[in-house]
Structure formats: structure tokens, C-alpha cells
C-alpha atoms as a PDB file:
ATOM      1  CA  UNK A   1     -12.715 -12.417  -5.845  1.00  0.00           C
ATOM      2  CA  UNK A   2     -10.726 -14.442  -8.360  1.00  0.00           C
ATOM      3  CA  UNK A   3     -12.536 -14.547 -11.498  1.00  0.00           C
ATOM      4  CA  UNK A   4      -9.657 -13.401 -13.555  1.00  0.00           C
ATOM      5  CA  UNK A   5      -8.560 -10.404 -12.109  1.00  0.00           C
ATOM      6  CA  UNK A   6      -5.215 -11.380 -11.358  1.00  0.00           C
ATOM      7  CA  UNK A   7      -4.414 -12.173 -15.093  1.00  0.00           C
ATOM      8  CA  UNK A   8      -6.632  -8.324 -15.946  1.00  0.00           C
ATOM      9  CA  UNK A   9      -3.626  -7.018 -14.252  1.00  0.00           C
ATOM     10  CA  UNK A  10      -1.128  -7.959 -16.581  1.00  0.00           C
ATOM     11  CA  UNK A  11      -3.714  -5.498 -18.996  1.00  0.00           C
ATOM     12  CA  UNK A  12      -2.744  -3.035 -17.482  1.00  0.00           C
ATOM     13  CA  UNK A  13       0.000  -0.109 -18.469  1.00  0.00           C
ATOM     14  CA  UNK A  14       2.973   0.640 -16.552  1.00  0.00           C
ATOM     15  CA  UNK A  15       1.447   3.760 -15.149  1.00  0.00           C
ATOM     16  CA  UNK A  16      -1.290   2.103 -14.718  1.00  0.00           C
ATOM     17  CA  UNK A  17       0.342  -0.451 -12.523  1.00  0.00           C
ATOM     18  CA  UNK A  18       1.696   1.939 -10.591  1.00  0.00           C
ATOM     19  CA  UNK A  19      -1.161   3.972  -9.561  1.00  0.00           C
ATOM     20  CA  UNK A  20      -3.117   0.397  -8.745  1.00  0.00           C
ATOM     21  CA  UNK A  21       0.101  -0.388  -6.496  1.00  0.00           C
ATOM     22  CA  UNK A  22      -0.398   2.848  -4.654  1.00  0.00           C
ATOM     23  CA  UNK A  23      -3.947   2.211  -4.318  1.00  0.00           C
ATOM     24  CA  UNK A  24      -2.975  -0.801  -2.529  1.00  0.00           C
ATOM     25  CA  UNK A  25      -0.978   1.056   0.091  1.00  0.00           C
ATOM     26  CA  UNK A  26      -4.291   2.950   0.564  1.00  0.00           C
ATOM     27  CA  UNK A  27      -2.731   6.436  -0.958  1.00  0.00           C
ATOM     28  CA  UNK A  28      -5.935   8.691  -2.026  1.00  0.00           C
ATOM     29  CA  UNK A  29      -5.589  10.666  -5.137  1.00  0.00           C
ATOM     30  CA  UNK A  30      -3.679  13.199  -3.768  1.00  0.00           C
ATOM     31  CA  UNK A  31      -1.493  11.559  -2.044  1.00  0.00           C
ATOM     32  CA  UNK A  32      -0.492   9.628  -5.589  1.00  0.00           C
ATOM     33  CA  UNK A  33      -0.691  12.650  -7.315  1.00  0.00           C
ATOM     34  CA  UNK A  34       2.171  14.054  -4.982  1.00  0.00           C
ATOM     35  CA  UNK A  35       4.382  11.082  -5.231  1.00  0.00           C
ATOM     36  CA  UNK A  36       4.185  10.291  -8.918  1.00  0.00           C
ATOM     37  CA  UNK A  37       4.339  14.328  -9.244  1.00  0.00           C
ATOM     38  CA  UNK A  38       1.197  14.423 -11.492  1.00  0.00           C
ATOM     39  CA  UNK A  39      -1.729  16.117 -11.367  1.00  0.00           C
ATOM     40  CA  UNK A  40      -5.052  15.153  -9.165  1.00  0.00           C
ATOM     41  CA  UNK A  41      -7.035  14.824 -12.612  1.00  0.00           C
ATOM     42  CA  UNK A  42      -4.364  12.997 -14.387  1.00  0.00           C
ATOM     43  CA  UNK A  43      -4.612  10.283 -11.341  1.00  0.00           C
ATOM     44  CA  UNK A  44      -8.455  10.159 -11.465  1.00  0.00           C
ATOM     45  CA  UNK A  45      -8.559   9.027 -15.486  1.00  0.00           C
ATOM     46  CA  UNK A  46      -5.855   6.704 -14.023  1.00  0.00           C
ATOM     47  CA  UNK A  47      -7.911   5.091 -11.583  1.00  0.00           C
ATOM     48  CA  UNK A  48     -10.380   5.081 -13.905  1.00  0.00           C
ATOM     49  CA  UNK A  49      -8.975   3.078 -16.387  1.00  0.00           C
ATOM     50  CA  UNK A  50      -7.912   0.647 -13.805  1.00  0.00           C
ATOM     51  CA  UNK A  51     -11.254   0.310 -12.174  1.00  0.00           C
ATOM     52  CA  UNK A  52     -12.564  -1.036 -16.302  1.00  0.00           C
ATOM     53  CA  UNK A  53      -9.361  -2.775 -16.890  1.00  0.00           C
ATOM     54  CA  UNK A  54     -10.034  -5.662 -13.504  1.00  0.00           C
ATOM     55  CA  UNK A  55     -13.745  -5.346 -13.737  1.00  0.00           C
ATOM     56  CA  UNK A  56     -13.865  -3.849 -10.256  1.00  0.00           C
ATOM     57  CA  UNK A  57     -16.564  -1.342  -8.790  1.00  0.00           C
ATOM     58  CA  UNK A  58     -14.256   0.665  -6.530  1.00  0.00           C
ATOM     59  CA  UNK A  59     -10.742   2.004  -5.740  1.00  0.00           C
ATOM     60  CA  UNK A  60     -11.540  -0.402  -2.417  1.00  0.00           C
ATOM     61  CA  UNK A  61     -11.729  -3.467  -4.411  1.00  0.00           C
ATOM     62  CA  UNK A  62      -9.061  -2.629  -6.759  1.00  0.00           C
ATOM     63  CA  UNK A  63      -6.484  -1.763  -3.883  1.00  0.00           C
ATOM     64  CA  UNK A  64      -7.636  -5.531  -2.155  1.00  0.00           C
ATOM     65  CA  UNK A  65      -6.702  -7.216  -4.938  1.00  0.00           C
ATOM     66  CA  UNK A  66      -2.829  -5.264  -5.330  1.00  0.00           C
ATOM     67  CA  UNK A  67      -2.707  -6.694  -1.667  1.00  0.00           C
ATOM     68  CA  UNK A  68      -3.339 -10.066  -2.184  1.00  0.00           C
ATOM     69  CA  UNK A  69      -1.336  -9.896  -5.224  1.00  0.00           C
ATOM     70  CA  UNK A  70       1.661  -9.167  -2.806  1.00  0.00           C
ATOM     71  CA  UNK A  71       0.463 -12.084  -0.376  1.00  0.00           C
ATOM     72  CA  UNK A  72      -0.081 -14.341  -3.231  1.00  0.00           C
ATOM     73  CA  UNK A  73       2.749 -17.311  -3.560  1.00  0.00           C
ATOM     74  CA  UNK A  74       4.436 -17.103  -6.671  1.00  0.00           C
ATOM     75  CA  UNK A  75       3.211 -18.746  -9.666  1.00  0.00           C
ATOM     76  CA  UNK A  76       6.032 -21.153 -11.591  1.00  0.00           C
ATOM     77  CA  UNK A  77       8.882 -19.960  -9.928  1.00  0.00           C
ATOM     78  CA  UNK A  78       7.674 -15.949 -10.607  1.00  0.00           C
ATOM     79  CA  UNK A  79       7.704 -13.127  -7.985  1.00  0.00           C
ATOM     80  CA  UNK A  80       3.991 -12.245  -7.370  1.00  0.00           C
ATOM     81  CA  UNK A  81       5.466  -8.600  -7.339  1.00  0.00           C
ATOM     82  CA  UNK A  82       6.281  -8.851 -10.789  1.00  0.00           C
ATOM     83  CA  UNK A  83       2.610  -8.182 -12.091  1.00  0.00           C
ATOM     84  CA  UNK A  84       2.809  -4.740 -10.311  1.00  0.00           C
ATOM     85  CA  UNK A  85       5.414  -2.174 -10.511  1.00  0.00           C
ATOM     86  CA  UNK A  86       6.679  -1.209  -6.781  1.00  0.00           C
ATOM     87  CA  UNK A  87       5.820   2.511  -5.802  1.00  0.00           C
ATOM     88  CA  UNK A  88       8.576   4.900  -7.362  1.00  0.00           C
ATOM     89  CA  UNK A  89      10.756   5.823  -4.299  1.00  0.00           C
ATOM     90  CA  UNK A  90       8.639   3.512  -1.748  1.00  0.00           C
ATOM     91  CA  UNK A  91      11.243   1.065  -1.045  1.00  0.00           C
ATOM     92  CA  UNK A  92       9.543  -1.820  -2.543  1.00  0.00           C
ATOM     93  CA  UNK A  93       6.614  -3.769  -1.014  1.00  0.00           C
ATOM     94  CA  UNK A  94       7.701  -3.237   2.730  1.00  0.00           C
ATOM     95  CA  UNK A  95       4.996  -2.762   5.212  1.00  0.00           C
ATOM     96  CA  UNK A  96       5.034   1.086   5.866  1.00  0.00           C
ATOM     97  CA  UNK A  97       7.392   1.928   2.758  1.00  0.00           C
ATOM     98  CA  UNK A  98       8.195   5.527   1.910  1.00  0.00           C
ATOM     99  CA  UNK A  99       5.196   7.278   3.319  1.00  0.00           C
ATOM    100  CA  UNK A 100       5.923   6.168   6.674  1.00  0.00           C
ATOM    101  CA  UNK A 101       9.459   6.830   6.514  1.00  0.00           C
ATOM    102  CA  UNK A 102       8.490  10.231   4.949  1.00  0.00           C
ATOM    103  CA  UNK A 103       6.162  11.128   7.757  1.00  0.00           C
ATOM    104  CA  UNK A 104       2.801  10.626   6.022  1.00  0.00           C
ATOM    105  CA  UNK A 105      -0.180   9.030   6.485  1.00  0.00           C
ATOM    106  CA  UNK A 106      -1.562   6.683   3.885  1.00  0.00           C
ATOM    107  CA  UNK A 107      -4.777   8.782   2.739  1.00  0.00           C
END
């Protein structure tokens, strides 16, 4: 899956980041809609944009690679969270974050 689209993410703009780090929690568009308090349509250009950005075909793809972003080792001494912005209010990285501590599903 590597043929660059580790280094597309860096392409990408902070909201950007942040909707392809929800994807990776497996959040559907309303479910980032809710947490980033935006609307559903706002989300789907979102997506969108990140889907072009990596070169990816689906939100599927695009969420696999934000997880093996946070599984990769860091490169020259760098956190491999540092190419995507942590979930606003979802405690960082941690398995289950704020939708399980919320008491919702990941959509």
C-alpha cells in the first residue's frame, strides 16, 4: 500500500487531517460531523478531498492507512502521530478513545 501515501499525508490540511484521523477510528460521516460539530455535507467534500489528496479509492483504504500510520515506528526520531492531528476531544490515539468513553459506537 506504500507507494507514497504516507508522505500524501503531509498534503493534507489540518481539517483535513482530522477528518482522515476519524476515518481511521472507523467514525461514518455522521458520526464526524457530530464531533467536529459540522455539517454532514461539509464532512463529505472533506472526505473527498482526502480520498484525491492519498490517491485512494475509498474511505476504507484511506482509514487503513491513518491506522498503520499510528502502528508505524517513528521515522528519525519523529512521532508517527505527528503526520495526523489526534481527534479533537478523543483523548489521543488510545484504543477506544472518546467514543467509547462517550457511549458510542464507531459508525
Amino acid at each position: 500500500m506504500n507507494d507514497g501515501v504516507f508522505e500524501r499525508v503531509e498534503r493534507l490540511s489540518r481539517r483535513e487531517r482530522e477528518i482522515f484521523g476519524l476515518l481511521g477510528h472507523g467514525l461514518s460521516n455522521r458520526g464526524i460531523a457530530r464531533r467536529l460539530d459540522i455539517s454532514e455535507r461539509t464532512v463529505k467534500f472533506h472526505v473527498s478531498n482526502v480520498l484525491l489528496k492519498l490517491r485512494v479509492e475509498s474511505r476504507l483504504q484511506a482509514g487503513s492507512v491513518a491506522c498503520l500510520l499510528r502502528a508505524r515506528p517513528p521515522l528519525n526520531g519523529a512521532s508517527p502521530r505527528s503526520s495526523v492531528a489526534a481527534a479533537p476531544a478523543a483523548g489521543g490515539w488510545l484504543p477506544g478513545g472518546a467514543a467509547a468513553r462517550n457511549g458510542e459506537e464507531p459508525e
